[in-house]
Protein backbone atom coordinates (compact mmCIF):
# COMPACT_ATOMS: atom_id res chain seq x y z
CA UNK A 1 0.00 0.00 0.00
CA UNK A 2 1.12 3.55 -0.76
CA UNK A 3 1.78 6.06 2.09
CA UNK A 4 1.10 9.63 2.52
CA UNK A 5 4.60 10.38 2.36
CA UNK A 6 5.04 8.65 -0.90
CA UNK A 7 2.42 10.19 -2.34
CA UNK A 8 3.71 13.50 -1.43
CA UNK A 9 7.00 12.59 -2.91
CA UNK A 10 5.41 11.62 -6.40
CA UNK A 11 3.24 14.89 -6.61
CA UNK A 12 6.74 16.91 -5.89
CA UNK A 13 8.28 15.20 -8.50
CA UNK A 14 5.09 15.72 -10.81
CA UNK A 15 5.00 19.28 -10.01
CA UNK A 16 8.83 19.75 -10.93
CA UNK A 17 8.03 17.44 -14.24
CA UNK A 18 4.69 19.75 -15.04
CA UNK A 19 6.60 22.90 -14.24
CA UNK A 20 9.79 21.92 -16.63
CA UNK A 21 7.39 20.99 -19.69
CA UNK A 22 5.65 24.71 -18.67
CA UNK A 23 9.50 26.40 -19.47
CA UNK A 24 9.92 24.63 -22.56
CA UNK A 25 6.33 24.55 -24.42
CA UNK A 26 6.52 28.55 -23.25
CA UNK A 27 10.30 28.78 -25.06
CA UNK A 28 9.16 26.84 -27.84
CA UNK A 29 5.85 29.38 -28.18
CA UNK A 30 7.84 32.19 -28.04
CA UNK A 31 10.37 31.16 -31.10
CA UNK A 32 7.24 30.76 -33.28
CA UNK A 33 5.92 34.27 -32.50
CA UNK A 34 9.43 35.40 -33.12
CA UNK A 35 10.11 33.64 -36.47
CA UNK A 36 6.05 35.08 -37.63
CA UNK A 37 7.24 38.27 -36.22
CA UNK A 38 10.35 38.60 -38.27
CA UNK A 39 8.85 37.22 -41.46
CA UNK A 40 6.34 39.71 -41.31
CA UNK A 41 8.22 42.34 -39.97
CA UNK A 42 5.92 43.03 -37.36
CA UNK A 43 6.71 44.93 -34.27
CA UNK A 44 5.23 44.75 -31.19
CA UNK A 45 3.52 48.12 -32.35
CA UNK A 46 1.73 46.37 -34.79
CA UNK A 47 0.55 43.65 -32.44
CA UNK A 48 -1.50 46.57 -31.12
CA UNK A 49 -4.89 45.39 -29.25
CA UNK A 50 -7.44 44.01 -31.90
CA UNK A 51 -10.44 43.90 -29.61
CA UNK A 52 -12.14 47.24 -29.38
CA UNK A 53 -13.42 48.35 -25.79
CA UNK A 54 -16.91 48.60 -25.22
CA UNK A 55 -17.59 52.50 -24.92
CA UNK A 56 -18.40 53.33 -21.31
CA UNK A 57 -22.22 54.65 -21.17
CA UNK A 58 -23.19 57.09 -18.44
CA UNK A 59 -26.66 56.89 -17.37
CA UNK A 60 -28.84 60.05 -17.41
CA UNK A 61 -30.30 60.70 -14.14
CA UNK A 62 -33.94 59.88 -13.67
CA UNK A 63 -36.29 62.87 -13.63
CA UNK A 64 -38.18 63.13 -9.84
CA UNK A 65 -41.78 62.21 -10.89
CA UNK A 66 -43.40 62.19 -6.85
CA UNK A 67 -42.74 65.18 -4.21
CA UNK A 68 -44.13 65.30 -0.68
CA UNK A 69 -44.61 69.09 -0.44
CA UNK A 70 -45.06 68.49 3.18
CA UNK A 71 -41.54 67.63 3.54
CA UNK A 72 -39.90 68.20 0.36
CA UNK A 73 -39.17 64.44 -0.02
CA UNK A 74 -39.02 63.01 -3.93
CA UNK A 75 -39.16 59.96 -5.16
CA UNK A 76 -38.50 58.57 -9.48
CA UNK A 77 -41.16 56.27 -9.27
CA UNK A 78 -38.35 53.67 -9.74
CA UNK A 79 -37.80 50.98 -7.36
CA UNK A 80 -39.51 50.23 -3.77
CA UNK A 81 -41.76 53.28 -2.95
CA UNK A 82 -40.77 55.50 -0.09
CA UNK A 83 -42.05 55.31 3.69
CA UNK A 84 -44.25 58.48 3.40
CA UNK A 85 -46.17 57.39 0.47
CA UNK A 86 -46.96 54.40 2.11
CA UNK A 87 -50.96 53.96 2.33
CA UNK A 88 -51.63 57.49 -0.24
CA UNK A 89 -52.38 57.75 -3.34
CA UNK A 90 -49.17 58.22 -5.53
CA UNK A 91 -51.72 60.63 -8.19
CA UNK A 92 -51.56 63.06 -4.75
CA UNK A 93 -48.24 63.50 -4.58
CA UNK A 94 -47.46 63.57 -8.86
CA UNK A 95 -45.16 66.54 -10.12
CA UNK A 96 -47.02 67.99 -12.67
């Protein structure tokens, strides 16, 4: 039966195998881009980023559409409705 320690021992060796491959696939990877590079003449310049950014949109803020001229409170009529319109008619309190 295998032991814990052995175990240990063949997942340090695996990890040392795994990471050695890792060096030389990345070595290997890099010659190709190098030999495209050069046939191309290509610089890193011209390896510029070929996915386009999304355009950041800034949301417009929502018009007040409720006022409590008691208080001055306002509400968008977006979301959960405020504590002092609780049990009113929302028509009373409408910014016309």
């Amino acid at each position: 039966m295998t032991t814990y320690q052995e175990y240990k021992t063949k997942i340090a060796e695996l990890e040392s195998l795994a990471e050695s491959a890792r060096k030389n696939e990345l070595l290997a990877a890099k010659e190709k881009i190098a030999v495209i590079m050069r046939d191309y003449n290509l610089t890193l310049a011209d390896l510029g980023s070929t996915a386009k950014a999304k355009p950041v949109k800034t949301r417009a803020p929502v018009p007040t559409k409720y006022r409590d001229e008691a208080t001055g409170q306002t509400w968008t009529g977006r979301g959960r409705a405020p504590k002092w319109l609780e049990g009113k008619d929302k028509n009373q309190f409408l910014i016309k």
